[in-house]
Protein backbone atom coordinates (compact mmCIF):
# COMPACT_ATOMS: atom_id res chain seq x y z
CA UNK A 1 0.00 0.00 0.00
CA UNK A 2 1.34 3.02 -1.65
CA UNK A 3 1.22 6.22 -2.87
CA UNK A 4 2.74 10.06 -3.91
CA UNK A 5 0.59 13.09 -3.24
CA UNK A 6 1.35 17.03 -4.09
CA UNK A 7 0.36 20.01 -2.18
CA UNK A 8 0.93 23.34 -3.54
CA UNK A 9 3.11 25.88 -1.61
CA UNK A 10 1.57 29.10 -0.63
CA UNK A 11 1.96 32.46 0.54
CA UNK A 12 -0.24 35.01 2.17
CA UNK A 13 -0.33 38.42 1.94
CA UNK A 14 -2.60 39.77 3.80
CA UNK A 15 -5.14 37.88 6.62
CA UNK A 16 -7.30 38.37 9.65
CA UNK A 17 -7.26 36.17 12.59
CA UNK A 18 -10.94 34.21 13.27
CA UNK A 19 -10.03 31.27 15.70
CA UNK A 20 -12.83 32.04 18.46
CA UNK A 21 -14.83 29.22 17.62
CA UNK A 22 -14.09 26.09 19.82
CA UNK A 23 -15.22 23.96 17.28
CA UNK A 24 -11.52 22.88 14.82
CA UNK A 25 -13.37 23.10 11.34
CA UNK A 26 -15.04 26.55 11.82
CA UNK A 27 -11.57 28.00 12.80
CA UNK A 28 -9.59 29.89 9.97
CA UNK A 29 -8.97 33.29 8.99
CA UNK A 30 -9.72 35.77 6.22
CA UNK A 31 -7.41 37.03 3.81
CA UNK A 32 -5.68 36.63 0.43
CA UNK A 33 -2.93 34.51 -0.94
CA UNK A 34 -1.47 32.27 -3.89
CA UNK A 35 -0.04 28.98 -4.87
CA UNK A 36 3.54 27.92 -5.66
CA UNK A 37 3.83 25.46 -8.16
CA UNK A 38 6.67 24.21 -5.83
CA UNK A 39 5.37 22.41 -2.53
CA UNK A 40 5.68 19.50 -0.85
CA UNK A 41 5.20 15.83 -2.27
CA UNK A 42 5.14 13.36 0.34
CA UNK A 43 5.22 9.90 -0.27
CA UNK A 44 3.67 6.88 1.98
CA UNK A 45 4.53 3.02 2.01
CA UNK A 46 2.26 0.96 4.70
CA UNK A 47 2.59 -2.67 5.22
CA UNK A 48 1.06 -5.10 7.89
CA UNK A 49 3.11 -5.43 10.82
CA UNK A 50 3.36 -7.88 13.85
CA UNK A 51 3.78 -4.68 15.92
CA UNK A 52 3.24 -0.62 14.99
CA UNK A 53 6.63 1.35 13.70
CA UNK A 54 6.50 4.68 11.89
CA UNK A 55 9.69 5.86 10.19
CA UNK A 56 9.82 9.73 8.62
CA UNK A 57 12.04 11.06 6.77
CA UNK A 58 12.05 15.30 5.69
CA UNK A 59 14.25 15.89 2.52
CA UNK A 60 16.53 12.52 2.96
CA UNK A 61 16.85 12.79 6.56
CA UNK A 62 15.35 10.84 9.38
CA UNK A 63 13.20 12.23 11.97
CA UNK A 64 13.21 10.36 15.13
CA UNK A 65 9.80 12.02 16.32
CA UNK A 66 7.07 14.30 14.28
CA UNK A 67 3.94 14.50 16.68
CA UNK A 68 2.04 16.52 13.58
CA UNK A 69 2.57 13.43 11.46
CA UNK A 70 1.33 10.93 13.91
CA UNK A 71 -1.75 13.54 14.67
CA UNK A 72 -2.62 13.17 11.10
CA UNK A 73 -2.15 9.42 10.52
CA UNK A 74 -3.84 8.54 13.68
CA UNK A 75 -6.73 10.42 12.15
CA UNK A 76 -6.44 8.03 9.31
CA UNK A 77 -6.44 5.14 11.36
CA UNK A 78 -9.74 3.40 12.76
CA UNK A 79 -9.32 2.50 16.31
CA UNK A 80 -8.37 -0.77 17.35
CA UNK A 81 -7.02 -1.48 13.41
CA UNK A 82 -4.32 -4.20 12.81
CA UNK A 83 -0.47 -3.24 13.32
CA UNK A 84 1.14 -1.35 10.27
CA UNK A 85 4.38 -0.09 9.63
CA UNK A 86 4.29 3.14 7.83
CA UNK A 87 7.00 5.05 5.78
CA UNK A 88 6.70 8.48 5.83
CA UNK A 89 8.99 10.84 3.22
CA UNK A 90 8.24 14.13 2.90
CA UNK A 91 10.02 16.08 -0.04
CA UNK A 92 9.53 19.90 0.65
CA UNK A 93 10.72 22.10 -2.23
CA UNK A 94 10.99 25.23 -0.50
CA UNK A 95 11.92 26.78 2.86
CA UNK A 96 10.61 25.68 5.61
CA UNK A 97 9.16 28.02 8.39
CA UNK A 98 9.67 30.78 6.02
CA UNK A 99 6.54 31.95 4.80
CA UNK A 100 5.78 29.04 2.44
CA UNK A 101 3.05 27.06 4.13
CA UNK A 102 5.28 23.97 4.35
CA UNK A 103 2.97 22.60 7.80
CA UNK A 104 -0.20 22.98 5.50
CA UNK A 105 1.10 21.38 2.58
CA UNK A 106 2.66 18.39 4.25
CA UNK A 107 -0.25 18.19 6.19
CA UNK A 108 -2.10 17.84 3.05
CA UNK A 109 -0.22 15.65 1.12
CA UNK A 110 0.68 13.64 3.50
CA UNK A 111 -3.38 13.21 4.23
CA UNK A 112 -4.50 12.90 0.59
CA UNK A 113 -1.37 9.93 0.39
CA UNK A 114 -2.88 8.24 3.57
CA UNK A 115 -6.67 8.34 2.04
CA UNK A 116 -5.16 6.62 -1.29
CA UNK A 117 -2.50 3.96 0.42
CA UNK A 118 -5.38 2.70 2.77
CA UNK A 119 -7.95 3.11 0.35
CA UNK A 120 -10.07 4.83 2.55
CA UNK A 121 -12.43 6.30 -0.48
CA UNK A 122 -12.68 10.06 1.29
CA UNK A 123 -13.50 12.95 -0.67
CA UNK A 124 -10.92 15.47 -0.96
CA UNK A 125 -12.44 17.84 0.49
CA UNK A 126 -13.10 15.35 4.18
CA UNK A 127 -8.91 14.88 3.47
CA UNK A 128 -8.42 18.23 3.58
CA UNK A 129 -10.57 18.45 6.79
CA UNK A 130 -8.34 16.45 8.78
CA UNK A 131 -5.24 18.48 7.48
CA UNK A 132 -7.50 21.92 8.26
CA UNK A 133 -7.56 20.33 12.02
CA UNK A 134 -3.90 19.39 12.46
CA UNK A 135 -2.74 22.95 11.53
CA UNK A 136 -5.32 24.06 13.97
CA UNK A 137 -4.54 21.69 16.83
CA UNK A 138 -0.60 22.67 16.67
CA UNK A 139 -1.17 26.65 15.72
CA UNK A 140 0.91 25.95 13.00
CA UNK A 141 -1.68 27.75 10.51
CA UNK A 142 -5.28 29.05 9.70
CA UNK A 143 -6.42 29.25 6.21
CA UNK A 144 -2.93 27.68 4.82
CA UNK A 145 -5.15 24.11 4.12
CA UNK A 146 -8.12 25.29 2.30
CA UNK A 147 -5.84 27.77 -0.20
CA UNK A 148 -3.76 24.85 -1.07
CA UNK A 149 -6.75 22.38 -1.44
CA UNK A 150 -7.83 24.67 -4.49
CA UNK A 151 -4.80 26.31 -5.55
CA UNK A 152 -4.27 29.12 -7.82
CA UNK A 153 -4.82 33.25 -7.01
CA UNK A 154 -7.78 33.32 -4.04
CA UNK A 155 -9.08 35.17 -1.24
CA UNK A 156 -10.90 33.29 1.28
CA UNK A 157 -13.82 35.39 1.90
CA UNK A 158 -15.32 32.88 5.40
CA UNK A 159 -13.12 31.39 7.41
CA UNK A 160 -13.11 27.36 8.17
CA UNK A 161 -11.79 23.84 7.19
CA UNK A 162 -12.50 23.06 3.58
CA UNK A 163 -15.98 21.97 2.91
CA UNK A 164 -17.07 25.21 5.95
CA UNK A 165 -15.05 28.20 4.51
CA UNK A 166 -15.34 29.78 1.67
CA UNK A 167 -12.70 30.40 -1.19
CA UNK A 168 -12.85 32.74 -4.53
CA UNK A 169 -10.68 32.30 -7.47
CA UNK A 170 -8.97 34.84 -8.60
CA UNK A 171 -8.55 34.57 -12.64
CA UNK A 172 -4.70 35.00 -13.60
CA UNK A 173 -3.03 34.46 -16.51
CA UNK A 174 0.04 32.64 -17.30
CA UNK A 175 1.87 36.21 -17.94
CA UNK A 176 2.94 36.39 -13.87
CA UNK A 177 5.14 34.43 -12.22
CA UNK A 178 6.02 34.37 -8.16
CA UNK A 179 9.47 35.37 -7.08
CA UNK A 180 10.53 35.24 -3.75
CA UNK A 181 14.34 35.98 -1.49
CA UNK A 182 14.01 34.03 1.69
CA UNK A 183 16.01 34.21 4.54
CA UNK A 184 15.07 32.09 7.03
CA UNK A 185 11.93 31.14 9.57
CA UNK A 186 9.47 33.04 11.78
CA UNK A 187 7.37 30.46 13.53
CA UNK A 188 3.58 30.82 12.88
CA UNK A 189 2.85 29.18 16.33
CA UNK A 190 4.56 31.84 18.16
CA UNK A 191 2.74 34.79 16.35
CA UNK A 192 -0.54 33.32 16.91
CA UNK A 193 0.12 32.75 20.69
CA UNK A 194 0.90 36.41 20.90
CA UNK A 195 -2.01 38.07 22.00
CA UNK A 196 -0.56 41.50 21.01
CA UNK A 197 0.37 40.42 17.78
CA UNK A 198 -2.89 38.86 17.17
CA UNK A 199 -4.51 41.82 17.79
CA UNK A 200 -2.15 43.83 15.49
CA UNK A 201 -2.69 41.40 12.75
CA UNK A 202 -6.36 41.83 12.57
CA UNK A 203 -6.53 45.97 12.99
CA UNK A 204 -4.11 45.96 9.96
CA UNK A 205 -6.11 43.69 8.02
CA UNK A 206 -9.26 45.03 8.97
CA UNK A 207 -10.93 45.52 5.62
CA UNK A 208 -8.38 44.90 3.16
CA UNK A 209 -10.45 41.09 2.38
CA UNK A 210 -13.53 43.85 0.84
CA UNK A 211 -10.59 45.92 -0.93
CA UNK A 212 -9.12 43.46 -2.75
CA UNK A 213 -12.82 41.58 -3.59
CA UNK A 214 -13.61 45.21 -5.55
CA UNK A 215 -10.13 44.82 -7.61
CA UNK A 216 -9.26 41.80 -7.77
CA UNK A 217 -5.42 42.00 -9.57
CA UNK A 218 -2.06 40.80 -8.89
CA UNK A 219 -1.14 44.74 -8.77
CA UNK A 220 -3.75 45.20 -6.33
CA UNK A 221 -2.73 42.07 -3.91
CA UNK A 222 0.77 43.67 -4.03
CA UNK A 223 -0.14 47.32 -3.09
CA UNK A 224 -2.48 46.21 -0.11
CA UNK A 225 -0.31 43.10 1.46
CA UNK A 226 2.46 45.61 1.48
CA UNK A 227 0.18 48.14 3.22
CA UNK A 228 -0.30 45.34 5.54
CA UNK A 229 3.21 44.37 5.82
CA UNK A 230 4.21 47.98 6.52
CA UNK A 231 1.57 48.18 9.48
CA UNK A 232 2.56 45.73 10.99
CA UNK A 233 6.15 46.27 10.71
CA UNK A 234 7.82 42.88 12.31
CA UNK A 235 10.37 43.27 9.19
CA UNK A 236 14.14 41.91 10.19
CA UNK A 237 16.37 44.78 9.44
CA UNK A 238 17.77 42.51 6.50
CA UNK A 239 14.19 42.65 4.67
CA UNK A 240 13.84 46.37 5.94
CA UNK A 241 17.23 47.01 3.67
CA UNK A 242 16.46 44.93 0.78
CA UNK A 243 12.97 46.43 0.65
CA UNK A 244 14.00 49.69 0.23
CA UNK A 245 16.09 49.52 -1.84
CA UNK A 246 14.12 47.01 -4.13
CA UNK A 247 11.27 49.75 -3.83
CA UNK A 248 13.63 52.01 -5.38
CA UNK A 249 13.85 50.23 -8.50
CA UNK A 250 10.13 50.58 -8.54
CA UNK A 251 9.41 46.83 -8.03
CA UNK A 252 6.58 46.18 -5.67
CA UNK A 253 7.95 43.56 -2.82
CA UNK A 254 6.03 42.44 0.26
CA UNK A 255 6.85 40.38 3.07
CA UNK A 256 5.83 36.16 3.24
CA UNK A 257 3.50 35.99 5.64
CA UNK A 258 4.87 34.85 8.26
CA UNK A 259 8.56 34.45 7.37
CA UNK A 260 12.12 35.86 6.66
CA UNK A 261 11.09 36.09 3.22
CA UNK A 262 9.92 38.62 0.73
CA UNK A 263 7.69 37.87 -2.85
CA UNK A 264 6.08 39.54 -5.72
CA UNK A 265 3.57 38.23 -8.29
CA UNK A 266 5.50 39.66 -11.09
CA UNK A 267 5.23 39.93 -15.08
CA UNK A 268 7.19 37.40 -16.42
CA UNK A 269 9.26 39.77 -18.31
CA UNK A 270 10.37 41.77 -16.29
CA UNK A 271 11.88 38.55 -13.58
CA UNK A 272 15.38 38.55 -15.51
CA UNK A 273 15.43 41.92 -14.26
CA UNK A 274 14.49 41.75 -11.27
CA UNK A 275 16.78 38.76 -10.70
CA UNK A 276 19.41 41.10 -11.70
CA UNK A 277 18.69 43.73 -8.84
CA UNK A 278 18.74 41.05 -6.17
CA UNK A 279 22.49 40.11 -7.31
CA UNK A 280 23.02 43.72 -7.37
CA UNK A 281 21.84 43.88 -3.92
CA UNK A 282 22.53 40.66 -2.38
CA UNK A 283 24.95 38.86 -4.87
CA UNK A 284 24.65 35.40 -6.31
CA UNK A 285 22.81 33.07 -3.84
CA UNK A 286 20.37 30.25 -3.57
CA UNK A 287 18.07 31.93 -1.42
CA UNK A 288 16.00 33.38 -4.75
CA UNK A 289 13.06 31.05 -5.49
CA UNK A 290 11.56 31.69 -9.16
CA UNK A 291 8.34 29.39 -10.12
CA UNK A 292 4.86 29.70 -11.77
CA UNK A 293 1.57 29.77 -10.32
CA UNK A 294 -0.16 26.52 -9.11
CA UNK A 295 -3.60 26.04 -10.29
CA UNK A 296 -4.53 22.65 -9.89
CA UNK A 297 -4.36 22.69 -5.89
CA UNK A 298 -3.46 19.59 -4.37
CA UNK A 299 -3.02 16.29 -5.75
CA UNK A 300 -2.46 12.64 -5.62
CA UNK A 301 0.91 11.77 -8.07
């Protein structure tokens, strides 16, 4: 029993926090975002076994304990089922922590490979449930799942698991791509334990969901999540460098919520140039991610 699913990356721009409900699924946020066409593909073997043993590896090395992925496989499992080993890779193509939505995605793929492997027969949208409740259970995200169940250019307009909230596609053509210069991780659990930062987060996204929903354009999604970026203003002093001077090429930058890392949804002309500027700023590095958009959402392989 075995299979390969895909989960899109994502990054938000802008969001609200709306986590008062007690009940998992009706837990989420409000806000805007868009899919990488790089993610995470995890891949599960399971076999019968005379006793249980899960083994997990993350990009070729082992993990000797991930309580997220034994959340979401014992969600899988039925109680009181037969002994299985179970063989756990996950194969995430961009950083992690950094803004990417790396815990939804591998929560998602990972789920949607589970489903398929068991043969469970559970519609995508009850797989993406379970993945919604993981992120919610370790404060590891809000509306990360749902975006990434769909893919593309959205706003989620009603917070929730998949199947509760509600998402809106954004048409975009194929004339943008994403670029991104990532530094490093700001943990998502953190800012949503912060009851100060909570509360900043929502008063800067107050309105900006209703905004965006009366122009609905990749220029537009830049301007605003940079006005939200900018009042919120928990930029490192790195991005707070690069950003002004990238501004002063007149390229329109914003920062990965929540990460060390800042995007645009640019033209596809004009990324050799702005791929230039960043090794005029920064020099020649692997920290510059260049893909397309991700329409297709997640996926089994």
């Amino acid at each position: 029993m075995e299979a390969l699913a895909f989960s899109p990356a994502h990054i938000t721009g802008f969001f609200e926090i709306l986590d008062e409900q007690l009940e998992p699924s009706l837990k989420g946020s409000r806000g805007a975002g868009i899919c990488l066409s790089k993610g995470v593909k995890t891949y599960v073997n399971i076999k019968k076994s005379s006793s249980p043993e899960l083994k997990i590896s993350l990009n070729g090395k082992v993990l000797k304990s991930n309580q997220f992925t034994k959340f979401i496989i014992n969600s899988f499992l039925p109680k009181n089922s037969e002994n299985y080993y179970i063989f756990v890779n996950y194969d995430v193509q961009v950083p992690i922590g950094s803004g990417f939505g790396t815990s939804g995605a591998s929560a998602l793929s990972l789920s949607l490979a589970l489903n398929e492997a068991l043969g469970l027969g559970l519609s995508k949208i009850e797989v993406a449930n379970i993945a919604h409740k993981a992120e919610i259970a370790f404060k590891t995200g809000l509306g990360t799942v749902i975006a990434e169940t769909y893919g593309g250019f959205e706003v989620r307009v009603k917070p929730g698991a998949p199947g509760i909230g509600e998402v809106k596609r954004i048409p975009i053509n194929d004339d943008y791509s994403i670029i991104c210069l990532s530094f490093g991780p700001i943990y998502t659990k953190a800012m949503l334990s912060n009851n100060t930062l909570r509360n900043l987060i929502n008063e800067a996204g107050k309105g900006l969901v209703d905004r965006f929903i009366l122009k609905p354009s990749p220029e537009n999604f830049m301007i605003l999540s940079r006005e939200f970026s900018d009042s919120l203003n928990i930029y490192t002093n790195k991005l707070k460098k690069i950003l002004k001077k990238i501004d002063d090429y007149g390229f329109k930058f914003s920062m990965a919520m929540v990460g060390e890392t800042i995007f645009s949804i640019a033209r596809t002309n004009e990324v050799e140039e702005i791929v230039k500027v960043f090794h005029e700023i920064i020099g020649k590095n692997n920290r510059m991610i260049v893909c397309s958009i991700d329409k297709e959402g997640a996926r089994i392989l």
